[in-house]
N, C-alpha and C. Protein backbone atom coordinates (compact mmCIF):
# COMPACT_ATOMS: atom_id res chain seq x y z
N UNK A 1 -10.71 4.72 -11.24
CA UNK A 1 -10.34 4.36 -12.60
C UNK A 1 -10.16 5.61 -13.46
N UNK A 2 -10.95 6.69 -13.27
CA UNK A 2 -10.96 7.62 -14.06
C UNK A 2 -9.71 8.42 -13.93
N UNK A 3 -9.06 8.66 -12.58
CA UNK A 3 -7.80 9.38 -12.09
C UNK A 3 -6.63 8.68 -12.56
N UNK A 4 -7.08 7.41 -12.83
CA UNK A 4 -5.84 6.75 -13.37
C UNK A 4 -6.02 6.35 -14.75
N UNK A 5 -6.85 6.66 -15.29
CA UNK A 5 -7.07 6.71 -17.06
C UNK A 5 -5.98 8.33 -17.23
N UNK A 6 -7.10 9.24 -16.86
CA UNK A 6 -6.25 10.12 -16.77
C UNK A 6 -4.66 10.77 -16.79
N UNK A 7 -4.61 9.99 -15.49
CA UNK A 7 -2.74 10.65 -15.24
C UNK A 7 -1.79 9.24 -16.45
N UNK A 8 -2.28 8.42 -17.12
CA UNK A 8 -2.05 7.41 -17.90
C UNK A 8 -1.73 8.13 -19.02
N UNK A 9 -2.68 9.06 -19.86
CA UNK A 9 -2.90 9.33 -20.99
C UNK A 9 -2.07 10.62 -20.61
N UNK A 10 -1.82 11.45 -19.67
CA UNK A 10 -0.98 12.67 -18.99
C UNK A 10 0.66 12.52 -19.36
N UNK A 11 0.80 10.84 -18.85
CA UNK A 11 1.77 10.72 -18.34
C UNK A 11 2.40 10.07 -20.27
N UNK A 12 1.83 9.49 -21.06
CA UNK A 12 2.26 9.25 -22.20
C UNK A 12 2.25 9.95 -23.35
N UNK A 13 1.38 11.48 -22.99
CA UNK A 13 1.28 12.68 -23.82
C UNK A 13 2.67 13.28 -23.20
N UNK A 14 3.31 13.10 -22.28
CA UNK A 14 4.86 13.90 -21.76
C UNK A 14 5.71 13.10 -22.14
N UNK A 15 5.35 11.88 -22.76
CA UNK A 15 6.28 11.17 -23.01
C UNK A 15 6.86 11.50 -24.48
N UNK A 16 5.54 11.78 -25.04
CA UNK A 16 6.02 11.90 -26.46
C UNK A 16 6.01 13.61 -26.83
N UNK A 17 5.88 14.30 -25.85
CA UNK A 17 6.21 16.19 -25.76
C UNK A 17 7.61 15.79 -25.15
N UNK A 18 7.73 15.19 -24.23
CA UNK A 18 9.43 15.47 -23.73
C UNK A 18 9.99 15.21 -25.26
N UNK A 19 9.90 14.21 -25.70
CA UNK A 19 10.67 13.21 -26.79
C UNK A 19 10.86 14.88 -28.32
N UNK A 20 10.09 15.41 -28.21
CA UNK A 20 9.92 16.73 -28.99
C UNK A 20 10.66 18.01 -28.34
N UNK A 21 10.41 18.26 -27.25
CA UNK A 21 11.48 19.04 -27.13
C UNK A 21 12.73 19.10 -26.55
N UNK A 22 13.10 17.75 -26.16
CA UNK A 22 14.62 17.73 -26.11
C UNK A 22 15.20 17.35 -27.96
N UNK A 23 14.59 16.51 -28.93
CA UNK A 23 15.42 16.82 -29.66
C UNK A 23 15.22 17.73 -30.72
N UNK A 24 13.32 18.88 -30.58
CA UNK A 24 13.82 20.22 -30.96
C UNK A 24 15.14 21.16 -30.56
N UNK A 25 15.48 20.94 -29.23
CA UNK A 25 16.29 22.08 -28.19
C UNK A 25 17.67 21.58 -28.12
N UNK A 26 17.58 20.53 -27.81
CA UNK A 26 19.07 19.77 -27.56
C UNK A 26 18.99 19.89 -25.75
N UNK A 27 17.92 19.28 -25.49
CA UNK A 27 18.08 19.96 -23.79
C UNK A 27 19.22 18.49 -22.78
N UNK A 28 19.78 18.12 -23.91
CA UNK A 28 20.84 17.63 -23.22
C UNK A 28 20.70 16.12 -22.25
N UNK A 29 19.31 15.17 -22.57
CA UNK A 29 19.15 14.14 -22.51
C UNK A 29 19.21 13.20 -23.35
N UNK A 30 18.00 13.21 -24.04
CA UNK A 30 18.61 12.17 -25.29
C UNK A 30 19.61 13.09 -26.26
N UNK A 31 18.89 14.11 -26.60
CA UNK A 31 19.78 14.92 -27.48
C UNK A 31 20.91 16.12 -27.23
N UNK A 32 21.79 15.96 -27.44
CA UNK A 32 22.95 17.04 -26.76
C UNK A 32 22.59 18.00 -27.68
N UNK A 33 23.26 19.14 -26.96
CA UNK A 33 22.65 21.17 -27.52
C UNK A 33 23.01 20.82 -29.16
N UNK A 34 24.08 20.60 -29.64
CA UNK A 34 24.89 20.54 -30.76
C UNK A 34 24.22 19.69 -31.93
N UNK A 35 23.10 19.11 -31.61
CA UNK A 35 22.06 18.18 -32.65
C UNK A 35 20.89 18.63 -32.54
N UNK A 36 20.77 19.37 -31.65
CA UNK A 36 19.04 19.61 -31.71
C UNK A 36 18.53 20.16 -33.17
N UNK A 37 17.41 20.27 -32.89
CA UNK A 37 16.74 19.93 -34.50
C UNK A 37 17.00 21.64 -35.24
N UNK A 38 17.03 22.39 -33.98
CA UNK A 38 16.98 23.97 -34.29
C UNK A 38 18.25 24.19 -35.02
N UNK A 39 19.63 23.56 -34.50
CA UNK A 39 20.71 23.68 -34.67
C UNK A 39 21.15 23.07 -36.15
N UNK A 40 20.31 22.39 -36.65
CA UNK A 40 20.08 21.61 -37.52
C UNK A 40 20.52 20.57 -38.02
N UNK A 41 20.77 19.82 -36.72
CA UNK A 41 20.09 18.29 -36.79
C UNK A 41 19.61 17.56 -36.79
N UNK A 42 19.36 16.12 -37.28
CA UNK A 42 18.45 15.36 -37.53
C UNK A 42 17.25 14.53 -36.69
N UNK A 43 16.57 14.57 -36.36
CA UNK A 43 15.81 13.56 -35.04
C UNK A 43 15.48 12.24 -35.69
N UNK A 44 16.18 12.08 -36.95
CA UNK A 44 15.87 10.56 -37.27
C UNK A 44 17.35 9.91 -37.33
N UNK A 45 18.03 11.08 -38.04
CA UNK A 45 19.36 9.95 -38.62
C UNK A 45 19.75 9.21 -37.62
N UNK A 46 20.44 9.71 -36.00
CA UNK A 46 21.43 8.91 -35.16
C UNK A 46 20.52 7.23 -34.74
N UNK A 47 19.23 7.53 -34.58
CA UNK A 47 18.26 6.31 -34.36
C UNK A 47 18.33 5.65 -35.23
N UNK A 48 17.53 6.17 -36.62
CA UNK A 48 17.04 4.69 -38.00
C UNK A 48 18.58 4.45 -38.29
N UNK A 49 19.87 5.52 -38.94
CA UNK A 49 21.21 5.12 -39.32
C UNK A 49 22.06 3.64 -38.51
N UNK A 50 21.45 3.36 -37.36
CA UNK A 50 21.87 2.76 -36.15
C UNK A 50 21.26 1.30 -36.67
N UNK A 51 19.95 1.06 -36.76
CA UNK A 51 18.83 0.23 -37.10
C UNK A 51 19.74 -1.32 -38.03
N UNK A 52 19.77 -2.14 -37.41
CA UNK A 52 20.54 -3.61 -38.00
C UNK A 52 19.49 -4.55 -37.99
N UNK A 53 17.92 -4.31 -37.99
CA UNK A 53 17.26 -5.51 -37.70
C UNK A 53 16.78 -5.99 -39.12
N UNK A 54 15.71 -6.63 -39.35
CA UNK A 54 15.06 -6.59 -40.35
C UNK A 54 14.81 -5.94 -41.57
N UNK A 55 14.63 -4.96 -40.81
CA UNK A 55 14.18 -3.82 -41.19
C UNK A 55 15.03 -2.32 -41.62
N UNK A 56 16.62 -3.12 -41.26
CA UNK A 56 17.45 -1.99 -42.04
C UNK A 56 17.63 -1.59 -42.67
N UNK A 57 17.29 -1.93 -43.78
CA UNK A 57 17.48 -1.51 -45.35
C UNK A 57 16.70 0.12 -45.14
N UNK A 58 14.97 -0.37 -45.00
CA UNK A 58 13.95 0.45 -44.70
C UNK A 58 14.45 1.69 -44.04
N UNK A 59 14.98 1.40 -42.77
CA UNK A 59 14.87 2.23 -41.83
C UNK A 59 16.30 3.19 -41.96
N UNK A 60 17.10 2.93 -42.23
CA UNK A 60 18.64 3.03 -42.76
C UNK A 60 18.25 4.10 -44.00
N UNK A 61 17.54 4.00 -44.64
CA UNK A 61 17.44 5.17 -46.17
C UNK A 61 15.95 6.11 -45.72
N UNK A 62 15.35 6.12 -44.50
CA UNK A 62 15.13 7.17 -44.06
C UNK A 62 15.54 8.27 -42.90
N UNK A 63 16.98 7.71 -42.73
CA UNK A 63 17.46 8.17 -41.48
C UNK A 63 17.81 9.41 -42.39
N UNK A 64 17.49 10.72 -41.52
CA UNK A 64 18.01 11.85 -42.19
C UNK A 64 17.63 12.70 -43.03
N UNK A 65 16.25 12.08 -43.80
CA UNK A 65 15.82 12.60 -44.38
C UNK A 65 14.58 13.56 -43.98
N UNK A 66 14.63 14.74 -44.86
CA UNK A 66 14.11 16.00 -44.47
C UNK A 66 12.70 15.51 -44.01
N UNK A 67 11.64 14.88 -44.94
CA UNK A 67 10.52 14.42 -44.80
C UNK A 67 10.20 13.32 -43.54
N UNK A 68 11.35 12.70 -43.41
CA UNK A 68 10.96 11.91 -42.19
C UNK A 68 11.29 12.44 -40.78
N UNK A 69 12.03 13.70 -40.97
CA UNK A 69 12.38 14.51 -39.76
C UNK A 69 10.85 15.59 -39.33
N UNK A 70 10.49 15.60 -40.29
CA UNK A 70 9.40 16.68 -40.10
C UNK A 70 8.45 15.92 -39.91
N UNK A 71 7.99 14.48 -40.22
CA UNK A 71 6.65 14.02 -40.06
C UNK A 71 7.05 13.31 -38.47
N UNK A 72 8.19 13.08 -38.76
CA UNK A 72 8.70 12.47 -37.04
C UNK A 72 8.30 13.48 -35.70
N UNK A 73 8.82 14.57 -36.23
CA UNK A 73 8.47 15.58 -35.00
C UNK A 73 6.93 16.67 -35.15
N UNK A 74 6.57 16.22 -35.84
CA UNK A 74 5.13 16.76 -36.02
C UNK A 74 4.17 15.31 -35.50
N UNK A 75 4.58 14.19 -35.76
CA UNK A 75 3.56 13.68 -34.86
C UNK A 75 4.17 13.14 -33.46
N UNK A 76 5.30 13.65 -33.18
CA UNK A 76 5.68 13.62 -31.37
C UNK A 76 5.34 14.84 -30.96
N UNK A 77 4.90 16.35 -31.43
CA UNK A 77 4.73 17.17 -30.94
C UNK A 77 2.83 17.12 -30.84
N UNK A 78 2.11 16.71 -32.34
CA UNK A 78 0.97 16.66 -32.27
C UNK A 78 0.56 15.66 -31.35
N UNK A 79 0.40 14.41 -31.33
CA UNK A 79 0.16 13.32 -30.25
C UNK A 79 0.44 13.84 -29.00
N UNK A 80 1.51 14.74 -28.38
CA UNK A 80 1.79 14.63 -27.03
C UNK A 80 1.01 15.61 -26.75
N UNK A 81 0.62 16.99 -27.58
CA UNK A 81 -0.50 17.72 -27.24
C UNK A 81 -1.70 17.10 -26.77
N UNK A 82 -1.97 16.78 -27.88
CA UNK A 82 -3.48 15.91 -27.71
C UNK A 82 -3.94 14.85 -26.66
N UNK A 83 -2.49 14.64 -26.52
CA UNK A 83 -2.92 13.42 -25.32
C UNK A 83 -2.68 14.15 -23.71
N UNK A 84 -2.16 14.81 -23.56
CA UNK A 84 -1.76 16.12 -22.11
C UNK A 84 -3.03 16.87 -22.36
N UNK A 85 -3.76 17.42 -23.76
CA UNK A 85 -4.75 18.15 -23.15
C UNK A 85 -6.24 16.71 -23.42
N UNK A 86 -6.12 15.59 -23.91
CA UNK A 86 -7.24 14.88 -24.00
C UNK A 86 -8.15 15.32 -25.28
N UNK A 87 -7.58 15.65 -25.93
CA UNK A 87 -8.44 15.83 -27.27
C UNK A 87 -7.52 15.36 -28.37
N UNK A 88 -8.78 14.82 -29.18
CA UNK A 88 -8.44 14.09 -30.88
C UNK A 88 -7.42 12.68 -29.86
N UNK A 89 -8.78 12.52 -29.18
CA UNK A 89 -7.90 10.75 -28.74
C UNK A 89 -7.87 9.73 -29.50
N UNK A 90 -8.82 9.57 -30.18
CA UNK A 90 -8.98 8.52 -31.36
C UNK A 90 -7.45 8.90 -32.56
N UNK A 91 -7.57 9.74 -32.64
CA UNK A 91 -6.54 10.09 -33.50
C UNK A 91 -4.61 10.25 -33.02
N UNK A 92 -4.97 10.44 -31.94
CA UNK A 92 -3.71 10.38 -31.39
C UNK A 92 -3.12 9.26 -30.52
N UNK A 93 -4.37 8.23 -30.52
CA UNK A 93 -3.91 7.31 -30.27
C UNK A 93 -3.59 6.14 -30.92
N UNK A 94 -4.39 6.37 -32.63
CA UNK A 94 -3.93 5.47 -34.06
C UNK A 94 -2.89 6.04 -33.84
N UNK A 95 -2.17 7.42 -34.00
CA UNK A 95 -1.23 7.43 -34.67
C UNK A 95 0.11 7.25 -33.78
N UNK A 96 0.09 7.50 -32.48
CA UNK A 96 0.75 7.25 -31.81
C UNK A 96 1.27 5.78 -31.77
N UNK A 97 0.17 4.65 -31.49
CA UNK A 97 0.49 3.29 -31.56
C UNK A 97 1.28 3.04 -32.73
N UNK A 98 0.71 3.67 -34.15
CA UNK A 98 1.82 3.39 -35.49
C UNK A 98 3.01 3.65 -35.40
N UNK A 99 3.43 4.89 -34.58
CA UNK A 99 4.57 5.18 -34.67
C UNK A 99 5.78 4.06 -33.68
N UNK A 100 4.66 3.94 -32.37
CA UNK A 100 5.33 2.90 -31.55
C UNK A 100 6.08 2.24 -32.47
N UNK A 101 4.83 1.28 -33.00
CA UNK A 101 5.08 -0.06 -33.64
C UNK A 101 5.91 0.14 -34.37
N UNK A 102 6.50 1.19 -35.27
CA UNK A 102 7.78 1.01 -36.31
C UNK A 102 8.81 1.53 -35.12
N UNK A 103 9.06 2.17 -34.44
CA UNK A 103 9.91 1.79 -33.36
C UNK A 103 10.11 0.54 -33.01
N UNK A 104 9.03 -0.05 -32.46
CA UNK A 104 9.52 -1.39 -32.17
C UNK A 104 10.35 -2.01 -33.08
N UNK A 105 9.53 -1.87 -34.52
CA UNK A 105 10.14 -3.01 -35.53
C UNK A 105 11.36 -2.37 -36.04
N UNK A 106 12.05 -0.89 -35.35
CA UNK A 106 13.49 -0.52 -35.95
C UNK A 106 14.44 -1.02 -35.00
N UNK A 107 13.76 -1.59 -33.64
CA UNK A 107 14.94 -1.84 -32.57
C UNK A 107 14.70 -3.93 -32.95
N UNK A 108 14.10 -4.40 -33.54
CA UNK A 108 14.22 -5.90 -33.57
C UNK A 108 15.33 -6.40 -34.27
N UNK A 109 16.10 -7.44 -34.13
CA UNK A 109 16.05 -8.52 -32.68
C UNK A 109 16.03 -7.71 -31.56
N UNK A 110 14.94 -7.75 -30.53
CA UNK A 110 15.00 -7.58 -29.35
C UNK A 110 16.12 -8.62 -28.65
N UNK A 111 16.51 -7.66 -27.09
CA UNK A 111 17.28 -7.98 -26.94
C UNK A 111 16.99 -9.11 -25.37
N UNK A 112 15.89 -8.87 -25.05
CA UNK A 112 15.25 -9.69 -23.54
C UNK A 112 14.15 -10.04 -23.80
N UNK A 113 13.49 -9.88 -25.39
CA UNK A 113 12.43 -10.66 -25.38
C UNK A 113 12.45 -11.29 -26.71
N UNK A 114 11.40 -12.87 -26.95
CA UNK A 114 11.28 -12.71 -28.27
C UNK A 114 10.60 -11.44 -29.43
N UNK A 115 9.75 -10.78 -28.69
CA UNK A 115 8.58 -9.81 -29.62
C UNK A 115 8.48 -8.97 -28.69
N UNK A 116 7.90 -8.92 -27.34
CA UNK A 116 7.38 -8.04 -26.49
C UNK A 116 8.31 -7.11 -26.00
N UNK A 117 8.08 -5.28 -26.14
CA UNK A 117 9.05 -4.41 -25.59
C UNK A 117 8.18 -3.47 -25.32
N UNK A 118 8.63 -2.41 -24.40
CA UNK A 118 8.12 -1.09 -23.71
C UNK A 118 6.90 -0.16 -24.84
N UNK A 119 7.47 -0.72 -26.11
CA UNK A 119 6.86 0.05 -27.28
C UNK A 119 5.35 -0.30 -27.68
N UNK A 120 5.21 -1.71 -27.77
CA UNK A 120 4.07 -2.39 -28.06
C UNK A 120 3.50 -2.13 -27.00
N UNK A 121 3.76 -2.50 -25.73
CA UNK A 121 3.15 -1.75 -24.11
C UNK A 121 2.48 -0.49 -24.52
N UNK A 122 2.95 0.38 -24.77
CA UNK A 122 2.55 2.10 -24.75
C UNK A 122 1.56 1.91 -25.72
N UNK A 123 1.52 1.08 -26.95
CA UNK A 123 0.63 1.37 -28.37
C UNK A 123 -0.66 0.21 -27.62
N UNK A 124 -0.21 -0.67 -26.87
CA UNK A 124 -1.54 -1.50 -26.26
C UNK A 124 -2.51 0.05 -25.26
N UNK A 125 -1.65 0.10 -24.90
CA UNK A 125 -2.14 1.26 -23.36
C UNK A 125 -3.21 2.71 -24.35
N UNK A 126 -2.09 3.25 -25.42
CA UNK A 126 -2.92 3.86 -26.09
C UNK A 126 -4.08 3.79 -26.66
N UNK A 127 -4.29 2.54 -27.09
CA UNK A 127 -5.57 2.06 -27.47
C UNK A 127 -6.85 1.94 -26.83
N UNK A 128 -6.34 1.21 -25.19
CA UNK A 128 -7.06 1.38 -24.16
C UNK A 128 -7.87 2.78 -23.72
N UNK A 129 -6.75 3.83 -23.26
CA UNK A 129 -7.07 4.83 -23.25
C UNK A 129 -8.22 5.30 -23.94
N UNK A 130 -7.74 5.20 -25.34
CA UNK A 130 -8.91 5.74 -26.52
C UNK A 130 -10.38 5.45 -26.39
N UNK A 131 -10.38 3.99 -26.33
CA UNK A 131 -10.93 3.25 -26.01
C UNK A 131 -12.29 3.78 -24.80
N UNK A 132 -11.34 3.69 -23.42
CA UNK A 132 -11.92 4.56 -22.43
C UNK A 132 -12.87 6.17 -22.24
N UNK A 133 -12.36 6.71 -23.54
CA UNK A 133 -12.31 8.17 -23.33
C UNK A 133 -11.33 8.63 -22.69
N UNK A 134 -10.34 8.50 -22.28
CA UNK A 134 -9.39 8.62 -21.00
C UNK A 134 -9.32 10.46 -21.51
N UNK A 135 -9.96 10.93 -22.63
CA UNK A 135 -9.91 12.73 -22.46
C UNK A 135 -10.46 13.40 -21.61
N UNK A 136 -11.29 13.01 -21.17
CA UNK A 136 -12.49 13.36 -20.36
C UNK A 136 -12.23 13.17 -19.20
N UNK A 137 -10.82 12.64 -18.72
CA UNK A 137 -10.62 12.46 -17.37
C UNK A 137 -9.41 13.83 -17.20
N UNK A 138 -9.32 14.57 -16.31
CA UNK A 138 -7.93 15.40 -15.73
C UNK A 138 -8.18 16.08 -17.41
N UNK A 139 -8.59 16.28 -18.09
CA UNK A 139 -8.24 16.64 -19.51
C UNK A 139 -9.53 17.37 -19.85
N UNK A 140 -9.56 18.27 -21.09
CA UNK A 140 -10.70 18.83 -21.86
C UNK A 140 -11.21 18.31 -22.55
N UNK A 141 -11.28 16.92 -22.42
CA UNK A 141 -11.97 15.77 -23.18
C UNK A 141 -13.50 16.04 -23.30
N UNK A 142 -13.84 15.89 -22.34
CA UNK A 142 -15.33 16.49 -21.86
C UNK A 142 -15.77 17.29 -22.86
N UNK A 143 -15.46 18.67 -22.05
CA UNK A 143 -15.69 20.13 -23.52
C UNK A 143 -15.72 19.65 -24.64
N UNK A 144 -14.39 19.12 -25.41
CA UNK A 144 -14.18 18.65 -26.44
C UNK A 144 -15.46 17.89 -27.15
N UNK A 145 -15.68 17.33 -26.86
CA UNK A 145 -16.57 15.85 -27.11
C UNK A 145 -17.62 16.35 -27.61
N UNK A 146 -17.99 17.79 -26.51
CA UNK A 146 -19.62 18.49 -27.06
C UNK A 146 -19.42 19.57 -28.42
N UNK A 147 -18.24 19.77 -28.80
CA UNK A 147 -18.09 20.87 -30.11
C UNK A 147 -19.09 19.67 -30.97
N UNK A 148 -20.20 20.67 -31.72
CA UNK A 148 -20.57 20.63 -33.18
C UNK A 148 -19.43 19.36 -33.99
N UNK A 149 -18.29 20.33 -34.44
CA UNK A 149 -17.67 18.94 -35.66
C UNK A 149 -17.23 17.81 -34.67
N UNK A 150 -16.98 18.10 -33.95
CA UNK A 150 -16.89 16.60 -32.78
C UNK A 150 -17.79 15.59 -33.08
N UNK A 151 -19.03 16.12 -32.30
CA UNK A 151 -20.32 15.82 -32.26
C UNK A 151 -20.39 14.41 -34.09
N UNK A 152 -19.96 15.94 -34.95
CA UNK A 152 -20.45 15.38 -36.36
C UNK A 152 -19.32 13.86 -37.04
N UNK A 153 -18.20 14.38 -36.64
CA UNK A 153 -17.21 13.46 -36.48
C UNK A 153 -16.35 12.52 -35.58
N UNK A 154 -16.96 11.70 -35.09
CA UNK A 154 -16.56 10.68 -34.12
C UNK A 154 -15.17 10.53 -34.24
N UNK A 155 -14.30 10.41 -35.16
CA UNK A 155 -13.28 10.54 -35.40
C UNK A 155 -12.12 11.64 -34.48
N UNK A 156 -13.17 12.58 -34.66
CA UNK A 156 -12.22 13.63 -34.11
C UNK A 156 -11.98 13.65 -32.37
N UNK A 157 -12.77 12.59 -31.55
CA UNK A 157 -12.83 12.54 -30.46
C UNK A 157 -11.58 12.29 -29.50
């Protein structure tokens, strides 16, 4: 269980570091060279601008904007740290699941389910993880756990 808490929390900290530096770089998967964020394009507009659900209005008047580009890729770069090295799991796994979840709710109407998609999956799994300790497995969770403000702040675990 522990090897697979582990390579779990490994494998969804690369999910959300890949997701950071292809559309810091433009490494030519989701994001082509010519948008990357360096080049100075957006990592929100082509996604939220796209957004027809519910929730378009919302998601539609933050596409593009400076503040939602920077908090977008500061918590796909912070979360995917934290979760590849297993520290600040509690925290990276609230914030990670939040971010899921407005993903989810920018891609609704789903298109094969009524509610359930890959997104809510990852923000269930994250929780678990947290849950688990899953830092402390393959990760510096361990170490972590024994620092002083750790210790003092459960939070920071």
């Amino acid at each position: 269980m522990a090897i697979a808490a582990g390579l779990t929390r490994i494998a969804i900290g690369w999910v959300f570091l890949w997701a950071f530096l292809d559309k810091t770089f433009g490494l030519g998967y989701a994001t082509p060279a010519d948008r990357a964020w360096i080049e100075g394009g957006s990592p929100t507009a082509g996604f939220l601008s796209g957004v027809q659900g519910p929730f378009a209005e919302l998601f539609n008047n933050m596409a593009g904007q400076a503040w939602a580009d920077w908090l977008f890729m500061i918590g796909l770069l912070g979360i995917g740290v934290a979760l590849m090295l297993g520290v600040f799991m509690n925290l990276a796994a609230a914030s990670g699941a939040v971010m899921l979840v407005l993903m989810w709710a920018a891609v609704l109407p789903l298109d094969n389910n009524p509610f359930m998609d890959d997104h809510l999956v990852y923000a269930l799994v994250l929780g678990l993880l947290a849950l688990m300790g899953a830092g402390r497995y393959l990760g510096v969770g361990s170490y972590w756990e024994k620092l002083p403000f750790v210790k003092r702040f459960p939070i920071l675990r």
